[in-house]
Protein backbone atom coordinates (compact mmCIF):
# COMPACT_ATOMS: atom_id res chain seq x y z
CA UNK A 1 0.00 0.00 0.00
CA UNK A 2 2.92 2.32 0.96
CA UNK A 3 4.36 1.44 -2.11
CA UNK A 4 1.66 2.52 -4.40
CA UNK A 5 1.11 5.62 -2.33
CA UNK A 6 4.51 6.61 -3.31
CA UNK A 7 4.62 5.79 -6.89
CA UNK A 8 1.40 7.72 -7.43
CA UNK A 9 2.52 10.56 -5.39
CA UNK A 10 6.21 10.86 -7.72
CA UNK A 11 4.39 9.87 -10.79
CA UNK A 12 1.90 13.08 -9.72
CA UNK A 13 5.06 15.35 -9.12
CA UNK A 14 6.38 13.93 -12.59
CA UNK A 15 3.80 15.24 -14.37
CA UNK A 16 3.56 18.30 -12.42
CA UNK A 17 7.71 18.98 -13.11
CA UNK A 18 6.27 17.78 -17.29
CA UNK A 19 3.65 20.01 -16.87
CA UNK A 20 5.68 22.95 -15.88
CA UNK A 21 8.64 22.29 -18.54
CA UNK A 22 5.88 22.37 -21.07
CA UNK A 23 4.02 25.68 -19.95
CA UNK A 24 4.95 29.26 -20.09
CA UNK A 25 4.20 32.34 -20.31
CA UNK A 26 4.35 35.11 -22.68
CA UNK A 27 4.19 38.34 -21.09
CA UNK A 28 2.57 41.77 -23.04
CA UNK A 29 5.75 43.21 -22.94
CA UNK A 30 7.97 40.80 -24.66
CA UNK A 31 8.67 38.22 -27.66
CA UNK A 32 8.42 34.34 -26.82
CA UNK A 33 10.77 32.61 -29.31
CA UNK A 34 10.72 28.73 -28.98
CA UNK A 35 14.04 27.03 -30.09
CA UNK A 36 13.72 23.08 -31.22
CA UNK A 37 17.96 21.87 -31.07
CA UNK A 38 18.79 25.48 -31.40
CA UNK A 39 16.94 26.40 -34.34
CA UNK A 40 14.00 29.19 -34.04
CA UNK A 41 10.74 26.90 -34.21
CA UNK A 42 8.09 29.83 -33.55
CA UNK A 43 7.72 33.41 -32.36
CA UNK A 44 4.97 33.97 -30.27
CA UNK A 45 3.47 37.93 -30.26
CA UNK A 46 0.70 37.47 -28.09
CA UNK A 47 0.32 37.76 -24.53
CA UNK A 48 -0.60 34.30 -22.77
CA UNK A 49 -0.33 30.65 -21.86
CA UNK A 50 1.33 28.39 -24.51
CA UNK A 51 2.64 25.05 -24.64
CA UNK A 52 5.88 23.42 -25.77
CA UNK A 53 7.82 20.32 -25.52
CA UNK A 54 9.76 19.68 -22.55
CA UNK A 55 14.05 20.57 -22.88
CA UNK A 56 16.19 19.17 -24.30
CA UNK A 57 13.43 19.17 -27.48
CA UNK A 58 12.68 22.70 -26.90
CA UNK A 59 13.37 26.11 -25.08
CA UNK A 60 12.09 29.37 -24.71
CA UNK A 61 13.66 32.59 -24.69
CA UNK A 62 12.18 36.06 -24.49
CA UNK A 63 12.93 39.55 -26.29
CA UNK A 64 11.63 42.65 -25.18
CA UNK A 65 9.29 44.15 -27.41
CA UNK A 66 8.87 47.64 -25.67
CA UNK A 67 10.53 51.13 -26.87
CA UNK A 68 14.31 51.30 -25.80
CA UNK A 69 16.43 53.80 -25.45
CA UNK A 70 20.08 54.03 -26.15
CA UNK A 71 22.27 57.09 -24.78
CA UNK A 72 25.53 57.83 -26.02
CA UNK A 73 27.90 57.07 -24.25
CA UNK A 74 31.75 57.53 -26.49
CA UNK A 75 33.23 61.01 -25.44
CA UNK A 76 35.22 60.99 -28.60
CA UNK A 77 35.57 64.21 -30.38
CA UNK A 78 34.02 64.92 -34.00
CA UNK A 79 35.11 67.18 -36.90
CA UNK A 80 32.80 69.59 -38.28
CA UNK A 81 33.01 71.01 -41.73
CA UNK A 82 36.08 73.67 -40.67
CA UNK A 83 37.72 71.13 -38.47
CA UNK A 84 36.46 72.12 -35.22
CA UNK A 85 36.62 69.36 -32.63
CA UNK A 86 32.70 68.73 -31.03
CA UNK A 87 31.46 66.24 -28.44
CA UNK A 88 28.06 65.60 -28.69
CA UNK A 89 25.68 63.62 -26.87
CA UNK A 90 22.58 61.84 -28.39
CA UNK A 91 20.25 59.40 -27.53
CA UNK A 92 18.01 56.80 -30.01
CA UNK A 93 14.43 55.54 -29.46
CA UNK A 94 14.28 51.74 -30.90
CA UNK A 95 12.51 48.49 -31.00
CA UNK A 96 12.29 45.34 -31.87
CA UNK A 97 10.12 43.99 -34.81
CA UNK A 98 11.14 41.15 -36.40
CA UNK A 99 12.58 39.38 -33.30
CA UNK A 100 13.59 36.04 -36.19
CA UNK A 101 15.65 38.65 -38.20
CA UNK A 102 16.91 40.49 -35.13
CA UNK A 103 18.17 36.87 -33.38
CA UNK A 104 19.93 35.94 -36.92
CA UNK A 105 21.39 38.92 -37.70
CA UNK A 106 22.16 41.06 -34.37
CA UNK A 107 21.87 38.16 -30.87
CA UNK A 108 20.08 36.80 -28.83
CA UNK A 109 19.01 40.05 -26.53
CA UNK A 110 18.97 43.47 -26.56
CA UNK A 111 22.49 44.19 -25.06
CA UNK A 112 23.84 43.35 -28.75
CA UNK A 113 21.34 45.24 -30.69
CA UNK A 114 22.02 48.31 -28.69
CA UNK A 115 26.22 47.84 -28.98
CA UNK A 116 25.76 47.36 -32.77
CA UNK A 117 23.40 50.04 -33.16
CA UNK A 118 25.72 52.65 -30.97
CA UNK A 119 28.43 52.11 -33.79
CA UNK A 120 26.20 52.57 -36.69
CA UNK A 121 24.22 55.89 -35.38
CA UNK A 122 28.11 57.14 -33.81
CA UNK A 123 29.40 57.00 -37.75
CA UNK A 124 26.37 58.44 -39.13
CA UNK A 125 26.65 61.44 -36.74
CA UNK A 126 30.25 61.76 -37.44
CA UNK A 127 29.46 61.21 -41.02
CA UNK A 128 26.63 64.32 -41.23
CA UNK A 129 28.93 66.62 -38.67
CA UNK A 130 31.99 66.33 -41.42
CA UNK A 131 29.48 68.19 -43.56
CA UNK A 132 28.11 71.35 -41.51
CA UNK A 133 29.61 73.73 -39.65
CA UNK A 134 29.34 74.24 -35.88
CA UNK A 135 27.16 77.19 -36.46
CA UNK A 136 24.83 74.91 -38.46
CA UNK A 137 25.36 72.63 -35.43
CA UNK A 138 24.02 74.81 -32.89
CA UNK A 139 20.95 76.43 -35.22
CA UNK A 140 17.83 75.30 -36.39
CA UNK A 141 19.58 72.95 -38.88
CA UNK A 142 19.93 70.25 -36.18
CA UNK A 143 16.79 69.25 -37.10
CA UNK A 144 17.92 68.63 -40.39
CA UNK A 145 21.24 66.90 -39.49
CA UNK A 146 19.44 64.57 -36.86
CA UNK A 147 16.60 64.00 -39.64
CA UNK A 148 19.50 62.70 -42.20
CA UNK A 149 21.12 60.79 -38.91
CA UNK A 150 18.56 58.69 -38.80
CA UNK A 151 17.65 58.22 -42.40
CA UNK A 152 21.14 56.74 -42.83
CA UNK A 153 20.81 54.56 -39.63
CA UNK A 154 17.42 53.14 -40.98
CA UNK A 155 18.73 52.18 -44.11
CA UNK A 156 21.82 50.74 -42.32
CA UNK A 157 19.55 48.04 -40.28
CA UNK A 158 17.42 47.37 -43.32
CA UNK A 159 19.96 46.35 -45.59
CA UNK A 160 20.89 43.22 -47.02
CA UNK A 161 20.49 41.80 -43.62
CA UNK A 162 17.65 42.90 -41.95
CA UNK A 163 18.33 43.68 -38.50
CA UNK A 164 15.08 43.15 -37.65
CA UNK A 165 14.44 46.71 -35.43
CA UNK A 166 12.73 49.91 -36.27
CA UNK A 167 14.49 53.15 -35.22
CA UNK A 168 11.76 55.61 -33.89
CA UNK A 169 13.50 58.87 -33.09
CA UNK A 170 17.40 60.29 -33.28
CA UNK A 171 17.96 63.44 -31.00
CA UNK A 172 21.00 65.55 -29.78
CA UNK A 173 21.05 66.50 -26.12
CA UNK A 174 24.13 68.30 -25.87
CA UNK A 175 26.58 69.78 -28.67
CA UNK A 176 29.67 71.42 -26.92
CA UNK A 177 33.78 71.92 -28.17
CA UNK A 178 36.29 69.93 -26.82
CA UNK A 179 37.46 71.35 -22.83
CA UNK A 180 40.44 72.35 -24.34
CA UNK A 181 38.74 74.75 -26.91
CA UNK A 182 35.86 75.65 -24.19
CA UNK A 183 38.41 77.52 -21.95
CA UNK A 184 40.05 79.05 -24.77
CA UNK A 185 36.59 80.57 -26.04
CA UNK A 186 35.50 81.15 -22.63
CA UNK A 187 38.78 83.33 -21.90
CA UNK A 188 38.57 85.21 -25.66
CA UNK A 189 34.79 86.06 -24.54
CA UNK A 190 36.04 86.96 -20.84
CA UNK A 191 38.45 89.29 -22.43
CA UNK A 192 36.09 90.53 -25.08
CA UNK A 193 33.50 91.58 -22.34
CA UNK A 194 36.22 93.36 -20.60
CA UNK A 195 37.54 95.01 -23.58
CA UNK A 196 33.82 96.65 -23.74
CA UNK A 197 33.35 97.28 -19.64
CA UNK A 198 37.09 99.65 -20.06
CA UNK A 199 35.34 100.86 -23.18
CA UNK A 200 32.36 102.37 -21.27
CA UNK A 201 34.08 103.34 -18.92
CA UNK A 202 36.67 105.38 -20.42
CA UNK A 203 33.78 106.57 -22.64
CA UNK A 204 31.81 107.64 -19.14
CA UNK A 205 34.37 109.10 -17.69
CA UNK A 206 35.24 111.59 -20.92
CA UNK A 207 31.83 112.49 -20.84
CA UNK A 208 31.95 113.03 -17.08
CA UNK A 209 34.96 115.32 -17.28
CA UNK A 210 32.98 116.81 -20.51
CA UNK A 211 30.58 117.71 -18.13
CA UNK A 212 31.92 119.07 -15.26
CA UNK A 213 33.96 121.04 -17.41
CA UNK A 214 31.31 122.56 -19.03
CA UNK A 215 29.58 122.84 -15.80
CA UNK A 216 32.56 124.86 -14.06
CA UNK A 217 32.89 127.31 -16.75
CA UNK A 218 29.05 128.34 -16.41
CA UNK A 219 29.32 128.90 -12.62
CA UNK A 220 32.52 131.11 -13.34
CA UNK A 221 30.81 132.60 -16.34
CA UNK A 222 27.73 133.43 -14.15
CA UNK A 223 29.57 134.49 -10.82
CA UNK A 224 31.91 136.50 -13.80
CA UNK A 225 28.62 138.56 -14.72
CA UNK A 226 26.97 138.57 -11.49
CA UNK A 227 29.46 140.12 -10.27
CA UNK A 228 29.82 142.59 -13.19
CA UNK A 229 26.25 143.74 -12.49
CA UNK A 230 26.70 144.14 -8.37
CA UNK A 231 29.91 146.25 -9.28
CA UNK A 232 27.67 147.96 -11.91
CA UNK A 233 24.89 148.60 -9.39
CA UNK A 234 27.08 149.23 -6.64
CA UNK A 235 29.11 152.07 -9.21
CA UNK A 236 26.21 153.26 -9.71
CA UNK A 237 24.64 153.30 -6.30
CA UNK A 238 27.92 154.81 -4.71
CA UNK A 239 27.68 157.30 -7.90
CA UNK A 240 23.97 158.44 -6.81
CA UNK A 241 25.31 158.94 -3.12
CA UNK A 242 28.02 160.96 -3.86
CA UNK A 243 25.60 163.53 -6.00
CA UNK A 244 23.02 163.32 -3.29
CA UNK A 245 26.14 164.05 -0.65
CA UNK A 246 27.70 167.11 -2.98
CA UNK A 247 24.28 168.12 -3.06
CA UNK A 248 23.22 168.12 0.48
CA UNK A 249 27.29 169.53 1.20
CA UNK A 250 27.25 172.57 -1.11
CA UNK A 251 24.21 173.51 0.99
CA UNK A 252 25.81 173.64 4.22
CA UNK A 253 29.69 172.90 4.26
CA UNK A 254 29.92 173.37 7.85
CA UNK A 255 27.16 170.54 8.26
CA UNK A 256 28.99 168.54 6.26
CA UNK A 257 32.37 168.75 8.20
CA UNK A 258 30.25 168.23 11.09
CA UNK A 259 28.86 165.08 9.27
CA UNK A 260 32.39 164.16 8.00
CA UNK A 261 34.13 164.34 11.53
CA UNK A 262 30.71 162.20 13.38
CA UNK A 263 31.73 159.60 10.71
CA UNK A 264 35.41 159.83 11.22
CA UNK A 265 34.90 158.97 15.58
CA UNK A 266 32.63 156.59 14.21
CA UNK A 267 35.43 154.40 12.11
CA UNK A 268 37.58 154.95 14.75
CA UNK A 269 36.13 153.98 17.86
CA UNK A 270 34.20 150.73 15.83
CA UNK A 271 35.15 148.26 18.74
CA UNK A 272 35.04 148.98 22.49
CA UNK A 273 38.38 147.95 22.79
CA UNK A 274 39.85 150.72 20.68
CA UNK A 275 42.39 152.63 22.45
CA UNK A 276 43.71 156.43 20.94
CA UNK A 277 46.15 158.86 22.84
CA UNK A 278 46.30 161.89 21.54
CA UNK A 279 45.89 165.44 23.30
CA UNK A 280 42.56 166.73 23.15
CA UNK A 281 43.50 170.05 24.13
CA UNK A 282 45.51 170.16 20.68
CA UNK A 283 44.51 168.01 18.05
CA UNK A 284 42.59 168.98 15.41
CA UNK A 285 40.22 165.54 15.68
CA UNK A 286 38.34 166.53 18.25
CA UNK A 287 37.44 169.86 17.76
CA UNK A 288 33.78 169.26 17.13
CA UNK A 289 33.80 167.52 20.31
CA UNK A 290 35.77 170.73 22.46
CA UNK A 291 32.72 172.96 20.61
CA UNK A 292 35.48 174.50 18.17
CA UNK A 293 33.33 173.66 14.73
CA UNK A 294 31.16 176.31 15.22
CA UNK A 295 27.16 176.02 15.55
CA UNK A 296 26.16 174.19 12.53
CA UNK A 297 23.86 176.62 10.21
CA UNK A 298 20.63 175.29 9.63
CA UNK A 299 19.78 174.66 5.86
CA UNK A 300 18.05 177.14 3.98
CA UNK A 301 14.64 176.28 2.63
């Protein structure tokens, strides 16, 4: 009885372990591609359960079958058209759509399609660079240049042996000189931008001193005629006293020596601490003061 139990319970796991050689399953995402001895027996597209025979008859492998992407990754400097050295970076959108042709032609997954196809789109770029200039490089033309890129890529894998992918989309990310050339153009702009800052400046300060030349000789022209006209005003002023004086004088001359000596102490006692010795007794300045001037006449009307 024991014995029975255990041949159906290993003929059970038997068929389970046949069962489970024979089944797989395909995923959405990828390619199932049944080998029979090595060779490619079918290619199975859809997503599900399938059946096959057990190893060593057959195997399955799978291929992805979902947009890849392959960035550039060789630093290696390009010529353009006037033998300027360029690095560039790119990156190409790919599939695979013939996975038979792709296996034959290119390997078995997609580590080998993207190595091959990193040479061929690296010599078309190189290829379409020799040809424009960097100028066309960096301006709307990379459209153009990226356009032909991948025109020459596509007929590259279509050839006389299929590789079995479709190339979607060829871009550039990054289009720069070589470091060596960078620092050299960054130093010839540094020193260009300079050259223009001392330009302005010198320019500024010209037309500061312009201006503050210009601006001293109009205050000394102006203080010049300003004080023309006070000297004119004051000429004439001290002109219009002196008649009014002669005038008032030739009236009464001893009023006016009375009028001239008042204006004499005044100048000379002007401070309080203005000290004179002379003799009063004698001197001739204060006679007005000892009574000696006479009366002073009244004008006549």
């Amino acid at each position: 009885m024991n014995n029975r139990l255990g041949l159906y319970i290993s003929s059970i796991l038997v068929l389970l372990a046949l069962a489970s050689s024979m089944l797989f399953v395909v995923d959405q995402r990828q390619f199932g591609v049944v080998y029979a001895l090595g060779q490619i027996k079918e290619v199975i597209t859809q997503p599900g359960l399938n059946i096959k025979l057990p190893p060593p008859f057959q195997n399955v492998n799978y291929i992805d079958k979902r947009l890849l992407t392959l960035d550039s990754t060789d630093t290696e400097p390009m010529l353009t058209a006037e033998k300027q050295r360029v690095v560039i970076d790119w990156y190409v959108r790919w599939r695979i759509t013939d996975p038979t042709e792709y296996i034959r032609n290119v390997g078995l997954n997609e580590a080998a399609g993207a190595s091959q196809l990193n040479r061929v789109v690296r010599n078309a770029f190189q290829e379409e660079i020799n040809k424009r200039t960097v100028k066309e490089l960096l301006s709307l033309k990379r459209e153009e240049l990226t356009a032909d890129v991948k025109t020459e890529v596509l007929d590259k894998v279509r050839g006389g042996k299929p590789w079995g992918i479709d190339v979607v989309d060829v871009r550039i990310t990054r289009a720069d000189y070589v470091d060596s050339i960078t620092e050299s153009v960054y130093r010839r702009m540094e020193a260009e931008r300079k050259r223009v800052a001392n330009e302005l400046r010198s320019t500024g300060a010209a037309e500061g001193e312009k201006i503050r030349a210009d601006a001293d000789r109009q205050r000394e022209v102006t203080i010049a005629n300003a004080y023309r006209d006070a000297q004119k005003i004051k000429g004439e002023g001290d002109a219009e006293a002196a008649r009014i004086y002669a005038e008032a004088f030739g009236r009464d001359p001893q009023f006016a020596q009375f009028y001239r000596s008042l204006e004499a102490y005044k100048a000379s006692f002007a401070k309080k601490n203005d000290v004179m010795v002379l003799d009063p007794s004698s001197s001739e300045f204060f006679k007005v003061f000892r009574g000696q001037a006479g009366a002073v006449s009244t004008p006549k009307k």
